[in-house]
PDB file of N, CA and C in Angstrom:
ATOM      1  N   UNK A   1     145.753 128.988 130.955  1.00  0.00           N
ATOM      2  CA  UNK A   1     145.965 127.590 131.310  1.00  0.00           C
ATOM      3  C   UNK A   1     147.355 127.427 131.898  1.00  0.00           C
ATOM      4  N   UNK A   2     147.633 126.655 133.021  1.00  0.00           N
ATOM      5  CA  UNK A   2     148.875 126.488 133.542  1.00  0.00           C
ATOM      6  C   UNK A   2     149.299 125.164 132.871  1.00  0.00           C
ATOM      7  N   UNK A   3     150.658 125.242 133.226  1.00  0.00           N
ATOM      8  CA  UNK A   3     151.444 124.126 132.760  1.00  0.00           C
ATOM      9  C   UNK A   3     150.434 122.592 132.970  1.00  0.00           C
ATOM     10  N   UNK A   4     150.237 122.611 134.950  1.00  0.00           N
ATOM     11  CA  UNK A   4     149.692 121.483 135.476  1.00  0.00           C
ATOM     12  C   UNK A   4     148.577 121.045 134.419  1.00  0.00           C
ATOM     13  N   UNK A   5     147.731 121.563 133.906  1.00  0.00           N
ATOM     14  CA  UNK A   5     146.370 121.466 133.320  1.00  0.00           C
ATOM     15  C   UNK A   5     146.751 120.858 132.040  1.00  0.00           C
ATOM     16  N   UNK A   6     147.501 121.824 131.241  1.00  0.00           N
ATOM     17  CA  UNK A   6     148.114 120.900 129.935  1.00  0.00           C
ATOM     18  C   UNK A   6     148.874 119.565 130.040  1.00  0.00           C
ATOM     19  N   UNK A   7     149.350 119.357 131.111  1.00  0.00           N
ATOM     20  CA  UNK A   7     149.915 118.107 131.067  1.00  0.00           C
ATOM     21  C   UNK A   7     149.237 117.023 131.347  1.00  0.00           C
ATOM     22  N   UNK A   8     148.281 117.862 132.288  1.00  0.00           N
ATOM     23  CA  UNK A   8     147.072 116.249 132.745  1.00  0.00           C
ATOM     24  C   UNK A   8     146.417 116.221 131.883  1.00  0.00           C
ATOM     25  N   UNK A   9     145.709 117.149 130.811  1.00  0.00           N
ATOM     26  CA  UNK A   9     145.026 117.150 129.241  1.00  0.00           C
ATOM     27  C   UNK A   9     145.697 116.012 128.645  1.00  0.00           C
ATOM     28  N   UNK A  10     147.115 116.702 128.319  1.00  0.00           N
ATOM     29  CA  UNK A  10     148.289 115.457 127.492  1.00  0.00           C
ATOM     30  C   UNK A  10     148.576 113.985 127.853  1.00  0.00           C
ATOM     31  N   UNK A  11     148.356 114.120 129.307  1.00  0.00           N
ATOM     32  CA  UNK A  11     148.353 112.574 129.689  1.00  0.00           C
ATOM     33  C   UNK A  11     147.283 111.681 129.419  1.00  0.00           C
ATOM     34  N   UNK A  12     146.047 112.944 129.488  1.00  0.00           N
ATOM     35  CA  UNK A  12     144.551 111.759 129.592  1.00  0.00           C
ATOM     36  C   UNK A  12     144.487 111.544 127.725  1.00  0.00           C
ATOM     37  N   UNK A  13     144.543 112.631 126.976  1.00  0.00           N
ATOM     38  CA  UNK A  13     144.796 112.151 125.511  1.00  0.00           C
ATOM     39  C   UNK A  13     145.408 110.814 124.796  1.00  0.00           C
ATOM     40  N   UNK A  14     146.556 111.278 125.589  1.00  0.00           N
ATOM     41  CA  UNK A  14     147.868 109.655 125.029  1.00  0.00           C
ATOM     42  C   UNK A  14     146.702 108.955 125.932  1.00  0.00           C
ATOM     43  N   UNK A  15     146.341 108.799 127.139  1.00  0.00           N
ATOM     44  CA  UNK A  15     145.755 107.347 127.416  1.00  0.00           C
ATOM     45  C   UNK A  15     145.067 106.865 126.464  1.00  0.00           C
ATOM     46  N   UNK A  16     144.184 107.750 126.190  1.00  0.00           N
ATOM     47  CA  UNK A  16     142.936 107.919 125.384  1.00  0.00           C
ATOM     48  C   UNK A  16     143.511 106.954 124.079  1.00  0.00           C
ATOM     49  N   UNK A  17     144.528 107.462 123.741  1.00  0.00           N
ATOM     50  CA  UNK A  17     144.713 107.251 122.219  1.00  0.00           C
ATOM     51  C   UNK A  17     145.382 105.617 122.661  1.00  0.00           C
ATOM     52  N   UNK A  18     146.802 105.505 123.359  1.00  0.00           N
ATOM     53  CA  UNK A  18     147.015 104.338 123.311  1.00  0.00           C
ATOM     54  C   UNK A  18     145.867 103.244 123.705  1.00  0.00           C
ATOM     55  N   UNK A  19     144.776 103.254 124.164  1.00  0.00           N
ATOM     56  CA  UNK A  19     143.383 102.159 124.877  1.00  0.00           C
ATOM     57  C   UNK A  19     142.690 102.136 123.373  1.00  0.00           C
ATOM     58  N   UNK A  20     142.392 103.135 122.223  1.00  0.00           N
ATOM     59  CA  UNK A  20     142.266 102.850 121.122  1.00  0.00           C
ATOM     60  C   UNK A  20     142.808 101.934 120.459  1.00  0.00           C
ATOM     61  N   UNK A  21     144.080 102.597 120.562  1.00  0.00           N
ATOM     62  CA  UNK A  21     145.645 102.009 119.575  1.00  0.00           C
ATOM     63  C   UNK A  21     145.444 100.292 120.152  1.00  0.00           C
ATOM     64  N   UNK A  22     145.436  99.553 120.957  1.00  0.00           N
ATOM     65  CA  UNK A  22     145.504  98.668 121.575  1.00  0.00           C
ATOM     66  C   UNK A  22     144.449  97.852 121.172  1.00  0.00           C
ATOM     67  N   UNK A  23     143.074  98.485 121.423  1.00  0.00           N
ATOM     68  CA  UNK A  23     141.633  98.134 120.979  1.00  0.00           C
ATOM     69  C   UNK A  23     141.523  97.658 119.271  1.00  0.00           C
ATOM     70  N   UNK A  24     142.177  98.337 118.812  1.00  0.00           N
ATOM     71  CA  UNK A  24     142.596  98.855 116.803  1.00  0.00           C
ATOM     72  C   UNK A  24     143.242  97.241 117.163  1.00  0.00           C
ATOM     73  N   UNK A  25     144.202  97.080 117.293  1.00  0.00           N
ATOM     74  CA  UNK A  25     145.237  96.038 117.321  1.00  0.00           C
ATOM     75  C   UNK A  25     144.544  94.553 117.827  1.00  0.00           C
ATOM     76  N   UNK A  26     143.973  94.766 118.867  1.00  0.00           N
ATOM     77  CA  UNK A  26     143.398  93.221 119.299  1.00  0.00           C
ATOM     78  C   UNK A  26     142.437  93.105 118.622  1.00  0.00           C
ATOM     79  N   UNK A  27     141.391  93.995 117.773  1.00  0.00           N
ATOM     80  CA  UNK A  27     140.446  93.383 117.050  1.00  0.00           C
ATOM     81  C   UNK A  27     141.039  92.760 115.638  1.00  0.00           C
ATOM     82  N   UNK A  28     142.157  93.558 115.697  1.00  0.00           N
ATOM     83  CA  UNK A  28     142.497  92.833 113.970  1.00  0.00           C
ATOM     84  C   UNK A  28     143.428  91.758 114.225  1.00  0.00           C
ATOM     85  N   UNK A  29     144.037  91.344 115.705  1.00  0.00           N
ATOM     86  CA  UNK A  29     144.243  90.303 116.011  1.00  0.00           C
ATOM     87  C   UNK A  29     143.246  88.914 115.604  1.00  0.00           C
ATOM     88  N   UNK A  30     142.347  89.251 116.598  1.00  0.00           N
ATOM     89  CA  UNK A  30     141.322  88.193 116.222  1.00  0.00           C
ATOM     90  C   UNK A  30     140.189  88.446 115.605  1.00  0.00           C
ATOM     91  N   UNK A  31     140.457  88.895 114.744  1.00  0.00           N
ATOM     92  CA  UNK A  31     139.132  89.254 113.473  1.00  0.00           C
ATOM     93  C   UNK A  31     139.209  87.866 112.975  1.00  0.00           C
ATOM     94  N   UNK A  32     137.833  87.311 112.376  1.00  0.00           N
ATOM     95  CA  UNK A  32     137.737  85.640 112.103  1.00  0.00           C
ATOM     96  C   UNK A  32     138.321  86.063 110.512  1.00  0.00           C
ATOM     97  N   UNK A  33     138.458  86.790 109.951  1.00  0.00           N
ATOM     98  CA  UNK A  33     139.273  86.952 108.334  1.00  0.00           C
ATOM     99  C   UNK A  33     140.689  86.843 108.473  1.00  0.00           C
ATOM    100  N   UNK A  34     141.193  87.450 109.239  1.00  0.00           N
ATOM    101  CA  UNK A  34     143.058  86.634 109.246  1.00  0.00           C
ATOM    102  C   UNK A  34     143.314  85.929 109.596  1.00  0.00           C
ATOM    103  N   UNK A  35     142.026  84.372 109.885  1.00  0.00           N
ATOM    104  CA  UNK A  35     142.426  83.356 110.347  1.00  0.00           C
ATOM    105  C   UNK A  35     143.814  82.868 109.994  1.00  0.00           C
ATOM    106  N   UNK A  36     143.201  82.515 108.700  1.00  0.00           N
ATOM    107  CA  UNK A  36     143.958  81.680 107.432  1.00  0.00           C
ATOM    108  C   UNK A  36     146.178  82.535 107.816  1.00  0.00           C
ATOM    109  N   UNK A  37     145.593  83.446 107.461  1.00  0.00           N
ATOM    110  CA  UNK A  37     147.092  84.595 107.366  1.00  0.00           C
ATOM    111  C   UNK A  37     147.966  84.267 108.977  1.00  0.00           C
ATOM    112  N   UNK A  38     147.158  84.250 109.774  1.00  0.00           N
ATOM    113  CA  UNK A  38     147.981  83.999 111.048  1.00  0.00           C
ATOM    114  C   UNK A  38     148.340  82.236 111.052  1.00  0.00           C
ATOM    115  N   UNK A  39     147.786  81.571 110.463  1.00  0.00           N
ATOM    116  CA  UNK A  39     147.669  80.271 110.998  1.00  0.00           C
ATOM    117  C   UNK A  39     148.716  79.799 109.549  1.00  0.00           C
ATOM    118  N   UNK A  40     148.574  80.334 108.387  1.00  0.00           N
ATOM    119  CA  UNK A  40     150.264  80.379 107.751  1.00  0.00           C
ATOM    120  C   UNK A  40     151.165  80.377 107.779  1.00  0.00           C
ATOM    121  N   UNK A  41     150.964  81.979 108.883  1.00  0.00           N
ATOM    122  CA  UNK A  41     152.314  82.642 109.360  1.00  0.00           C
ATOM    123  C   UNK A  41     153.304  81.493 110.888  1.00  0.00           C
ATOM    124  N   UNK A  42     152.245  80.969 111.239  1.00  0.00           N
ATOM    125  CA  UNK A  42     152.527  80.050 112.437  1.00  0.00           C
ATOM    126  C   UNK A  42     153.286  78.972 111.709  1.00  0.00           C
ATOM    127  N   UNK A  43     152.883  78.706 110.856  1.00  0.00           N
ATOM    128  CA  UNK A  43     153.801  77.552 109.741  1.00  0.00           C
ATOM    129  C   UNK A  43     154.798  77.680 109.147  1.00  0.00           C
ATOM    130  N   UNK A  44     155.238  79.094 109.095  1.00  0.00           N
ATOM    131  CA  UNK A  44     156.538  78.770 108.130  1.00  0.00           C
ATOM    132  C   UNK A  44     157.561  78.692 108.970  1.00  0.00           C
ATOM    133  N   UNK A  45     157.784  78.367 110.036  1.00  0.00           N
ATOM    134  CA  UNK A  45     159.126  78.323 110.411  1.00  0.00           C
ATOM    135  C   UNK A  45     159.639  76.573 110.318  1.00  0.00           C
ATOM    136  N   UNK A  46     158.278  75.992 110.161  1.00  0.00           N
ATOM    137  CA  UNK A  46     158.494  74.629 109.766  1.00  0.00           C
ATOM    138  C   UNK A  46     158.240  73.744 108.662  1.00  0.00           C
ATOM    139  N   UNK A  47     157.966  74.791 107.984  1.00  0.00           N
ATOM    140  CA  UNK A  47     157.981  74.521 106.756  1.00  0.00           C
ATOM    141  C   UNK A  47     159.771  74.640 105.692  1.00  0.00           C
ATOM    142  N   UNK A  48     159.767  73.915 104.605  1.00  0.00           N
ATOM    143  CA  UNK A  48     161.154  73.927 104.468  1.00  0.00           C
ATOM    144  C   UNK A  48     160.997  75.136 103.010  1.00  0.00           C
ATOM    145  N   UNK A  49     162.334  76.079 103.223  1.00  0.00           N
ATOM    146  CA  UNK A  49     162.659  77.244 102.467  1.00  0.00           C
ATOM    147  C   UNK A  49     162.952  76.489 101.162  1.00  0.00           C
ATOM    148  N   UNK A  50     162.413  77.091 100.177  1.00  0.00           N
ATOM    149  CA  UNK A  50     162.411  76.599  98.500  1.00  0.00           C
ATOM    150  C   UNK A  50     163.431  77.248  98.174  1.00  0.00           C
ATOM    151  N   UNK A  51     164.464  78.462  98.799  1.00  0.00           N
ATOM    152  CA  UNK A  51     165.349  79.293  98.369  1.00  0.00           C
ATOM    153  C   UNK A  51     166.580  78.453  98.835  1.00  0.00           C
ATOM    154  N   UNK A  52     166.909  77.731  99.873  1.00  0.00           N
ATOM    155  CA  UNK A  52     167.600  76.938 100.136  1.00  0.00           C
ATOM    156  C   UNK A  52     168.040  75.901  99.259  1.00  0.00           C
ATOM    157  N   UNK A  53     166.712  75.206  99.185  1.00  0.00           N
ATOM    158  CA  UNK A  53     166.899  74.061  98.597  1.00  0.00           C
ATOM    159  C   UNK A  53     167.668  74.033  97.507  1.00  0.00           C
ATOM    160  N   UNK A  54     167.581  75.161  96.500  1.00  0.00           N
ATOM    161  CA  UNK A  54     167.990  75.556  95.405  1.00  0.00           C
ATOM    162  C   UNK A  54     169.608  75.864  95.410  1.00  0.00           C
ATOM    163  N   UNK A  55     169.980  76.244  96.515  1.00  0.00           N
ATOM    164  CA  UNK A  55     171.329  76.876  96.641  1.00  0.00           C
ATOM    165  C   UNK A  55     171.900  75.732  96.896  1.00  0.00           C
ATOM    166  N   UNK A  56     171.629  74.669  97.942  1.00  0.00           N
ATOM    167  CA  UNK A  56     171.931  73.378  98.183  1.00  0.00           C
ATOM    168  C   UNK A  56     172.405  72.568  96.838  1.00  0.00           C
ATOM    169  N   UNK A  57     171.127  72.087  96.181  1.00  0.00           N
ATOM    170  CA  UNK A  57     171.249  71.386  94.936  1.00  0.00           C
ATOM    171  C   UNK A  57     172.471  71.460  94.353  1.00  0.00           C
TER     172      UNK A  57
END
């Protein structure tokens, strides 16, 4: 096997794997079960810190 051959192997692999890796990721993006968890996570930046409040007081 020459160099050329292993590298175009190695390139089409990583594609391979990152179009998975990506695929893996957007389904558990919008999987209908982490609704709740994402739509939390969207809230706390406006929600007010209970650790604050305390230090405040």
């Amino acid at each position: 096997m020459s160099y050329e051959q292993v590298a175009s192997i190695s390139q089409v692999v990583a594609l391979i794997f990152f179009i998975v890796l990506f695929a893996a990721v957007v389904l558990y993006a919008f999987w209908p079960g982490n609704k709740k968890r994402f739509e939390r996570a969207a809230r706390m930046p406006l929600e007010k810190d209970p650790e604050n409040d305390e230090k405040d007081g």
